[in-house]
N, C-alpha and C. Protein backbone atom coordinates (compact mmCIF):
# COMPACT_ATOMS: atom_id res chain seq x y z
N UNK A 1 0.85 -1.18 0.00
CA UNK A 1 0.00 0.00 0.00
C UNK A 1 0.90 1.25 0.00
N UNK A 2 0.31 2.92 -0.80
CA UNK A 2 1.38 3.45 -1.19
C UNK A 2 1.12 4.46 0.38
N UNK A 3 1.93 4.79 0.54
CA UNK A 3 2.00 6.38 1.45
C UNK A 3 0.55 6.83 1.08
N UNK A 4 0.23 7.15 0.29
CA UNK A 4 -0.67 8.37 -0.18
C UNK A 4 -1.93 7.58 0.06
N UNK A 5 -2.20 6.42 -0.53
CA UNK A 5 -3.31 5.26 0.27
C UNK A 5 -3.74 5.40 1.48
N UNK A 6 -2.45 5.28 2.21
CA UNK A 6 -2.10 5.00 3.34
C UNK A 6 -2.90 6.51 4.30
N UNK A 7 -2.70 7.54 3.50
CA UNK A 7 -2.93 8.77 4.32
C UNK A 7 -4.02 8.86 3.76
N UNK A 8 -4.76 8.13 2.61
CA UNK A 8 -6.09 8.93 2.29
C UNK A 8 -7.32 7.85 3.47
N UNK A 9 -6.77 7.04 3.63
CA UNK A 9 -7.59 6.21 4.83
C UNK A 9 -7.80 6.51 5.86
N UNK A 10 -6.48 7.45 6.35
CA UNK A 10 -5.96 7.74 7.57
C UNK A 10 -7.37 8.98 8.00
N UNK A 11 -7.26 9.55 6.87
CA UNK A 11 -7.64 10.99 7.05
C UNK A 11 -9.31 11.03 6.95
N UNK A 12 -9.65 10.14 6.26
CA UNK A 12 -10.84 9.74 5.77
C UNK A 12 -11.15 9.31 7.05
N UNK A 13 -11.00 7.97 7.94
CA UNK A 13 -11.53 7.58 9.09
C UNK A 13 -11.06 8.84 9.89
N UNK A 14 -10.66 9.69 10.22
CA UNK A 14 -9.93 10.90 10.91
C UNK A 14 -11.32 11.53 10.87
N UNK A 15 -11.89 12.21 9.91
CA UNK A 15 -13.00 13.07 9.60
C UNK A 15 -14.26 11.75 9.92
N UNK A 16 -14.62 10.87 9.83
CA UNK A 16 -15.60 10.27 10.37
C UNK A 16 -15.32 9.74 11.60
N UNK A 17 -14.57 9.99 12.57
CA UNK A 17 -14.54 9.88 14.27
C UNK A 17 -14.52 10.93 14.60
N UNK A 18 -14.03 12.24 13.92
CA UNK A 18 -14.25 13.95 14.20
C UNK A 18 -15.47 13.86 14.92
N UNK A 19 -16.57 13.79 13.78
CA UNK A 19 -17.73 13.86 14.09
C UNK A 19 -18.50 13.68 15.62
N UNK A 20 -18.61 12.17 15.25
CA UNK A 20 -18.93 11.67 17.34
C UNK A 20 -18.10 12.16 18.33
N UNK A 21 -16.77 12.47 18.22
CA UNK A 21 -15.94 13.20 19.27
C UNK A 21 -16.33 15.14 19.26
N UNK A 22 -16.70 15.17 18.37
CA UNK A 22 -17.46 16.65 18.68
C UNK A 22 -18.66 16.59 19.31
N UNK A 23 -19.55 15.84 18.84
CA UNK A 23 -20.91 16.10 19.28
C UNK A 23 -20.50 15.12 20.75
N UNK A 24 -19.59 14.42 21.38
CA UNK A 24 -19.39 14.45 22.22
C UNK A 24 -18.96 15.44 23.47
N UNK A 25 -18.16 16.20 22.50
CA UNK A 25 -17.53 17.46 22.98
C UNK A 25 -18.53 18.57 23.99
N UNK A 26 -19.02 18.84 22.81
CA UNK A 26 -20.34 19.46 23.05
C UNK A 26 -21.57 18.86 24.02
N UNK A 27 -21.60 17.77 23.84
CA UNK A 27 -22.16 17.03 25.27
C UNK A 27 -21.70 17.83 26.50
N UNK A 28 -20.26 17.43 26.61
CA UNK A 28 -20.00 17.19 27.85
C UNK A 28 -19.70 18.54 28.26
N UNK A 29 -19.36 19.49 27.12
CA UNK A 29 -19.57 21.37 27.63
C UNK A 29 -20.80 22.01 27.96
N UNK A 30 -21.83 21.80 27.40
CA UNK A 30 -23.09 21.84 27.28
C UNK A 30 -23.42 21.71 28.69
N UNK A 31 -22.87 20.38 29.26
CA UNK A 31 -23.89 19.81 30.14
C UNK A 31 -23.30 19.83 31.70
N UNK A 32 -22.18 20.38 31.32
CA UNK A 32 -20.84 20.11 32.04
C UNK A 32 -20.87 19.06 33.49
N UNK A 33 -20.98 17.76 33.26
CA UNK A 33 -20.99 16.84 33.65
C UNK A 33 -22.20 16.24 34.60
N UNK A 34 -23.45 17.48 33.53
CA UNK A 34 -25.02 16.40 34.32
C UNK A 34 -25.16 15.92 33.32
N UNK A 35 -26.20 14.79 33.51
CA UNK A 35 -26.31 14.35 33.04
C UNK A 35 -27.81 14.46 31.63
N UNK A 36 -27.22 13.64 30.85
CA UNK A 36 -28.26 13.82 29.50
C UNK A 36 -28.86 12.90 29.14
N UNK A 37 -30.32 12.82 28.90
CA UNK A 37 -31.11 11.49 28.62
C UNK A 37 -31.16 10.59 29.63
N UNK A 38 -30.61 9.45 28.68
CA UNK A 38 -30.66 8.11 30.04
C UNK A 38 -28.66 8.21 29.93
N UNK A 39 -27.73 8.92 29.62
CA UNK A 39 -26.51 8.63 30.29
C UNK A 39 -26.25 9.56 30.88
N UNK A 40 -25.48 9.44 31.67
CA UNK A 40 -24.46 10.22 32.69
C UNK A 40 -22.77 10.99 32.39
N UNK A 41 -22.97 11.10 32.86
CA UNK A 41 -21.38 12.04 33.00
C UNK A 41 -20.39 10.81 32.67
N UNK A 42 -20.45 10.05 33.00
CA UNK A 42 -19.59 8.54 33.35
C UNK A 42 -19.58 8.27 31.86
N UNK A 43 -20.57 7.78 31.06
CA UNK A 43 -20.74 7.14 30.18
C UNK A 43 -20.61 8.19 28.94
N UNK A 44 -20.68 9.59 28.95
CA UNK A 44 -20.00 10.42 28.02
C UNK A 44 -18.79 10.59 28.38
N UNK A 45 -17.73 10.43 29.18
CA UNK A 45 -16.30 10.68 29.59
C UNK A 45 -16.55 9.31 28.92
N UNK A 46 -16.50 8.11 28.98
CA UNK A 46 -16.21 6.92 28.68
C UNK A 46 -16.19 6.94 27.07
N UNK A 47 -17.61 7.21 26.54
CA UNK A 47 -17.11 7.27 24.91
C UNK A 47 -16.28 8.25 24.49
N UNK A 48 -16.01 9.57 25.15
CA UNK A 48 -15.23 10.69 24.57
C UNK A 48 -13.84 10.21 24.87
N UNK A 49 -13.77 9.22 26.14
CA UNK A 49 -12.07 8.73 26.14
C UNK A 49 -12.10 7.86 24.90
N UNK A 50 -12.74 6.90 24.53
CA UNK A 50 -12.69 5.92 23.83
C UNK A 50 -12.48 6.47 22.19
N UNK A 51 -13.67 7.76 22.13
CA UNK A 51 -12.94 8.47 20.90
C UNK A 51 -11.57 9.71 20.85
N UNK A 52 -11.58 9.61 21.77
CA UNK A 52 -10.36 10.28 22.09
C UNK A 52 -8.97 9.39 21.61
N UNK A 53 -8.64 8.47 22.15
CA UNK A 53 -7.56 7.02 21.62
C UNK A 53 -7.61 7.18 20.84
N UNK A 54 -8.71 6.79 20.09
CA UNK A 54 -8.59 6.72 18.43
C UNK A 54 -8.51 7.70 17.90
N UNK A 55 -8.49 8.88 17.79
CA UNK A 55 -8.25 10.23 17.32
C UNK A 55 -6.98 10.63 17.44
N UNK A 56 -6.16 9.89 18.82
CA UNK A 56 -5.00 10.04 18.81
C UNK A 56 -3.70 9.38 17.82
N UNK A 57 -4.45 7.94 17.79
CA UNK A 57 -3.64 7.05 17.07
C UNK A 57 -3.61 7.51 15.52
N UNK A 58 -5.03 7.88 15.60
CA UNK A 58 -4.91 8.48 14.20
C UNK A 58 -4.23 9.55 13.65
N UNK A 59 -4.43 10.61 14.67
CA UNK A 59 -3.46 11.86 14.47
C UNK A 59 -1.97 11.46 14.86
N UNK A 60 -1.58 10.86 15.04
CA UNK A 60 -0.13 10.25 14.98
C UNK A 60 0.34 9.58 13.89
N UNK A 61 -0.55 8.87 13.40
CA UNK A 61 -0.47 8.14 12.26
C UNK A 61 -0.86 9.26 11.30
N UNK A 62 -1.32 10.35 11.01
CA UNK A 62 -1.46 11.61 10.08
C UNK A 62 0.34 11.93 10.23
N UNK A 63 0.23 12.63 11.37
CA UNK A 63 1.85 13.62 11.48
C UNK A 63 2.94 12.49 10.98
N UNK A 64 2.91 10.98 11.01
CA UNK A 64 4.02 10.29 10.63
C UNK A 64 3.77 10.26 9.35
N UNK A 65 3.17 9.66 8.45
CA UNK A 65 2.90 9.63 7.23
C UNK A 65 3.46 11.32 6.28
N UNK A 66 2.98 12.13 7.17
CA UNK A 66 3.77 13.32 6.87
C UNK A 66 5.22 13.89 6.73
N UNK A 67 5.36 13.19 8.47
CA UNK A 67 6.97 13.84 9.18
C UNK A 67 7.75 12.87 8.85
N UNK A 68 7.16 11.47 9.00
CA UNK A 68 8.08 10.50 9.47
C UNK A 68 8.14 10.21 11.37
N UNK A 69 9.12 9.59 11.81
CA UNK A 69 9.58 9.40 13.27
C UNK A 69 10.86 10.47 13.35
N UNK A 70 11.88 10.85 12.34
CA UNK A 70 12.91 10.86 12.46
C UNK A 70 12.92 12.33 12.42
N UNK A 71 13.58 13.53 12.99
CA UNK A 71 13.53 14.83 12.65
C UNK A 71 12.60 15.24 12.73
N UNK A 72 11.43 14.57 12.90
CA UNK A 72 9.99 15.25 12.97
C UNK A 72 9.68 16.73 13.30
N UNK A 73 9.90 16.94 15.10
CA UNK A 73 10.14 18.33 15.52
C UNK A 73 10.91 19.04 14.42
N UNK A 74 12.23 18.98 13.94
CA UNK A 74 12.82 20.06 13.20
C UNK A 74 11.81 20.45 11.60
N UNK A 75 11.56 19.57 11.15
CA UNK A 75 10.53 19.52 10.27
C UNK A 75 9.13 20.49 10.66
N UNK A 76 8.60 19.96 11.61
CA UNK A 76 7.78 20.96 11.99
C UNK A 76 7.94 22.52 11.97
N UNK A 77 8.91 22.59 13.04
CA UNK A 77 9.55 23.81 13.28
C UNK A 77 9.88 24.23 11.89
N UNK A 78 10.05 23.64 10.84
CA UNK A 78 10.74 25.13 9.60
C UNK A 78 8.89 24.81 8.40
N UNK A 79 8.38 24.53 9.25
CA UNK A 79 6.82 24.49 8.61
C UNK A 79 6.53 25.74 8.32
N UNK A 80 6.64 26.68 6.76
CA UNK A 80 6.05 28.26 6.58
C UNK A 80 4.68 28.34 7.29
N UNK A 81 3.95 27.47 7.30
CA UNK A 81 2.23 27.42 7.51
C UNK A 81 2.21 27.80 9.06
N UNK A 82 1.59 28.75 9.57
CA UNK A 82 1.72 29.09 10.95
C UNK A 82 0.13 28.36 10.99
N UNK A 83 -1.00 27.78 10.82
CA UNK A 83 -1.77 27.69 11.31
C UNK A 83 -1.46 25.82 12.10
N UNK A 84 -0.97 25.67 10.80
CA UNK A 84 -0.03 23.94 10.77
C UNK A 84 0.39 24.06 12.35
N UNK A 85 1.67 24.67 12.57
CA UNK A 85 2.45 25.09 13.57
C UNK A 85 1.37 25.28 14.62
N UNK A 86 0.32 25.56 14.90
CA UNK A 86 -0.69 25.86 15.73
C UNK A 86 -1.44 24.68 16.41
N UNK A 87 -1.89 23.92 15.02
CA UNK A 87 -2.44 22.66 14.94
C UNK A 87 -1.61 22.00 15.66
N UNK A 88 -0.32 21.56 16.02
CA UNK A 88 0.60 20.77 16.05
C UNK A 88 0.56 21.41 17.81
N UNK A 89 0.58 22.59 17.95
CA UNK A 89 1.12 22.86 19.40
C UNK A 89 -0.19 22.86 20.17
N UNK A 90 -1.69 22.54 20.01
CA UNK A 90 -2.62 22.73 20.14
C UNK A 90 -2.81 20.95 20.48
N UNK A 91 -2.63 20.26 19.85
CA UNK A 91 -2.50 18.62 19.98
C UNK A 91 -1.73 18.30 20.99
N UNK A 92 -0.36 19.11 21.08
CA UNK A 92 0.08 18.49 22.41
C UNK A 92 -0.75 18.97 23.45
N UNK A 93 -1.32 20.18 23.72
CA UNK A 93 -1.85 21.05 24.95
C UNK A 93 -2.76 19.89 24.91
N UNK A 94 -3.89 19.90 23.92
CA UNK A 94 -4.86 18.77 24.09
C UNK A 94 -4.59 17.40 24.81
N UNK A 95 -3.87 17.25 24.01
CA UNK A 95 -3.52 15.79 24.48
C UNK A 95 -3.05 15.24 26.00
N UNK A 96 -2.34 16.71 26.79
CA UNK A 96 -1.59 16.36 28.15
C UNK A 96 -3.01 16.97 28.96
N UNK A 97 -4.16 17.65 28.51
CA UNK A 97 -4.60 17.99 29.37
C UNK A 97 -5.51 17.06 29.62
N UNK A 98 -5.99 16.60 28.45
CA UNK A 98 -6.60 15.47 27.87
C UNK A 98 -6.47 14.30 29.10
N UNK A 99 -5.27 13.77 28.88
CA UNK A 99 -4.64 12.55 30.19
C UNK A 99 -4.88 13.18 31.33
N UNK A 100 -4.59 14.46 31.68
CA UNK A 100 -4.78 14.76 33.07
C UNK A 100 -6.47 15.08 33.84
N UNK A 101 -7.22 14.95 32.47
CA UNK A 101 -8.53 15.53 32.93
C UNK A 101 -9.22 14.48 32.88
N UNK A 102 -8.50 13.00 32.06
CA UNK A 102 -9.07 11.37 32.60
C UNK A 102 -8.95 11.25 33.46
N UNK A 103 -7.21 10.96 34.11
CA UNK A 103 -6.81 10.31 35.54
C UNK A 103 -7.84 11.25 36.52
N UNK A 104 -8.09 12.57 36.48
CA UNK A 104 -9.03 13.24 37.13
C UNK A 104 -10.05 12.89 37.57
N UNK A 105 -10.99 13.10 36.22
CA UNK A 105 -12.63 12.10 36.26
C UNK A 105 -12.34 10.76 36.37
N UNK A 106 -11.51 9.95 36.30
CA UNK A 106 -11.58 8.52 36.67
C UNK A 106 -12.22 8.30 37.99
N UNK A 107 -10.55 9.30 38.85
CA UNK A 107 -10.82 9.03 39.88
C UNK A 107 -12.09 9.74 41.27
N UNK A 108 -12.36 10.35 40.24
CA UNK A 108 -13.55 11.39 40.76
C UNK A 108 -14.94 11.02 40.05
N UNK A 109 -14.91 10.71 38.97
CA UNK A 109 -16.35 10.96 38.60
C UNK A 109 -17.03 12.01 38.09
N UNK A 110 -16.21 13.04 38.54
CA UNK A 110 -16.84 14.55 38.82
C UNK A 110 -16.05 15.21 37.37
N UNK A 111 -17.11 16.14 36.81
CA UNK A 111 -16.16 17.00 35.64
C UNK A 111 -15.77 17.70 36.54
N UNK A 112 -14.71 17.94 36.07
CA UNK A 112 -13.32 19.37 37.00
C UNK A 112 -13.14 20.67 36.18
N UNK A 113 -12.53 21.71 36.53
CA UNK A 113 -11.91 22.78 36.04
C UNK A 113 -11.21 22.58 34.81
N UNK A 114 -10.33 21.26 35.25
CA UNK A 114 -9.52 20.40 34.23
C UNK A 114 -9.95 20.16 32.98
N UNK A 115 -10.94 19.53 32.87
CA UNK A 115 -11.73 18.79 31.77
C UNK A 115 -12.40 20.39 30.92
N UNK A 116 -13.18 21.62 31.77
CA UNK A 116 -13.61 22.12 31.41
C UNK A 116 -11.96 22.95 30.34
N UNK A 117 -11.01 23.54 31.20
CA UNK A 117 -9.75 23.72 30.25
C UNK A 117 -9.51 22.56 28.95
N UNK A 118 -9.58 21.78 29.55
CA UNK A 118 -9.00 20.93 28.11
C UNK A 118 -10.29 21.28 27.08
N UNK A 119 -11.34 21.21 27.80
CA UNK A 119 -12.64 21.65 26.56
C UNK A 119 -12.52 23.00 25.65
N UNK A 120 -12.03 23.79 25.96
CA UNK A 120 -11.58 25.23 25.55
C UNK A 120 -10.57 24.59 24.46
N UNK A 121 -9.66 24.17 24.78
CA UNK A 121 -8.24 23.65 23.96
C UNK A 121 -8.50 22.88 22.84
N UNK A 122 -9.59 22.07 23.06
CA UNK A 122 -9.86 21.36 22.14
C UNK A 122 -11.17 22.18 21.19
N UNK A 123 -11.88 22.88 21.51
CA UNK A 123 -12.69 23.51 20.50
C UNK A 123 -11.73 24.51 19.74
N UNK A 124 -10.62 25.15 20.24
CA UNK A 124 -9.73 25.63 19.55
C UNK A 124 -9.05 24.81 18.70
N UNK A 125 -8.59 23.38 19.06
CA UNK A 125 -8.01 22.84 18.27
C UNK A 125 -9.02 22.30 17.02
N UNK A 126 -10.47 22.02 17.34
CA UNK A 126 -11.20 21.68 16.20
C UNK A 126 -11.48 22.94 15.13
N UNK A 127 -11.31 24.35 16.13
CA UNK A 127 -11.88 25.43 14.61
C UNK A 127 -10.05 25.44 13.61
N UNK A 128 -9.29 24.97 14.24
CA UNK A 128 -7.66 25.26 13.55
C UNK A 128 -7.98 24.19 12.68
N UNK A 129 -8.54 22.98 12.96
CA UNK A 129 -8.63 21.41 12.24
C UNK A 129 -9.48 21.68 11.08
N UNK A 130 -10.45 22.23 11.10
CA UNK A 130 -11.70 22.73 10.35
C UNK A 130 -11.72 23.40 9.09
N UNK A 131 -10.22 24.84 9.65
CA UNK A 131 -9.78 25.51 8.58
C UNK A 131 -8.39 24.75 7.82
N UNK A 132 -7.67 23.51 8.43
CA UNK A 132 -6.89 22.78 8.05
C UNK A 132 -7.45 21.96 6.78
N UNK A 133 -8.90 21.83 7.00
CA UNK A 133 -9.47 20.67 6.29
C UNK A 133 -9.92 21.46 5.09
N UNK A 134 -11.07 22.48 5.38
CA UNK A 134 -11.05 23.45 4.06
C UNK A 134 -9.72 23.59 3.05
N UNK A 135 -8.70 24.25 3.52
CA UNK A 135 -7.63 24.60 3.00
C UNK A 135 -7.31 23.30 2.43
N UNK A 136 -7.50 22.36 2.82
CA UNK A 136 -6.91 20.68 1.93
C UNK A 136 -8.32 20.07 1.14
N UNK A 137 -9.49 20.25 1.15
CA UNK A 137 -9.76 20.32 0.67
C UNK A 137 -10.26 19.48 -0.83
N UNK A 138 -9.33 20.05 -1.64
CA UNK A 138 -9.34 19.64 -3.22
C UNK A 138 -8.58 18.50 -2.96
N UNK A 139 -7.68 17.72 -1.90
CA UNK A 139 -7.02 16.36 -1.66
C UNK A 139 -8.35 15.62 -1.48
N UNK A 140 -8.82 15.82 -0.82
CA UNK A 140 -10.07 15.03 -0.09
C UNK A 140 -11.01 14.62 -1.53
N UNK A 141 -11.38 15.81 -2.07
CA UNK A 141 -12.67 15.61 -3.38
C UNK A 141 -11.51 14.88 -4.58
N UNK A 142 -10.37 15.23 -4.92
CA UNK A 142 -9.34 14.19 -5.46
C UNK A 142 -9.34 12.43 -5.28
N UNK A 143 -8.92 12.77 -4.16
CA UNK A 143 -8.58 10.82 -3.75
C UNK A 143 -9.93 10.55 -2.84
N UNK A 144 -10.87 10.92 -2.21
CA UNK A 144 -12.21 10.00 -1.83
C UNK A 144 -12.43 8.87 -2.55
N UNK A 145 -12.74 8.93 -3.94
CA UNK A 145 -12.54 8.14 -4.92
C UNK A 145 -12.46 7.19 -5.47
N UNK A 146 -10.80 7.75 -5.17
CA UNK A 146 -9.85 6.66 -5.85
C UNK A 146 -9.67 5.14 -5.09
């Protein structure tokens, strides 16, 4: 399978787990950890971790297919695209606050301050993702396709 295969799958399942991890998102800001319908706080932290993993693996598997493992950071760093550069520093914030606002609600139950910060970080990181995706675009209506 070529690289470019490889990333049009990547990106493709990427944009269809977006989805449920937003309207998860929005759950759990919305509601900020009462509960909705017949689930709870518990059981939206549970699918938003669960799409969370996979969003990760995936966005790792995006930046390698891109960067590679090797030089990656320096690569980044001479990236002209400042929104790129954004995206990239916005994923890590996500991501550590992300872990810290699980081990949190794990052990609590309770949405925190925590979770509500990482919620901020991450709607920032989805409007940067959003205009990432516009701007790419003509890749997507290209290789869907193929």
């Amino acid at each position: 399978m070529t690289k470019a295969n490889k990333l049009k799958i990547c990106n493709i399942t990427l944009l269809l787990v977006a989805l449920p991890m937003l309207i998860s998102s929005i759950q759990m800001e919305v509601c900020g950890g009462k509960p909705l319908a017949n689930f709870g706080f518990a059981e939206y932290m549970a699918i938003h971790a669960i799409l969370g993993s996979v969003m990760i693996v995936l966005l790792l598997t995006h930046l390698y297919l891109h960067f590679g493992w090797q030089n990656w950071q320096q690569k980044i760093k001479k990236l002209k695209n400042k929104p790129t550069k954004f995206l990239c520093a916005f994923f890590v914030l996500m991501l550590v606050s992300g872990i810290v606002s699980l081990l949190h609600n794990v052990a609590s139950m309770n949405h925190s301050i925590i979770g509500a910060i990482h919620g901020k970080i991450g709607f920032v990181f989805l409007a940067i993702c959003i205009g990432h995706i516009i701007k790419r675009w003509w890749w997507f209506k290209k290789n869907a396709h193929k």
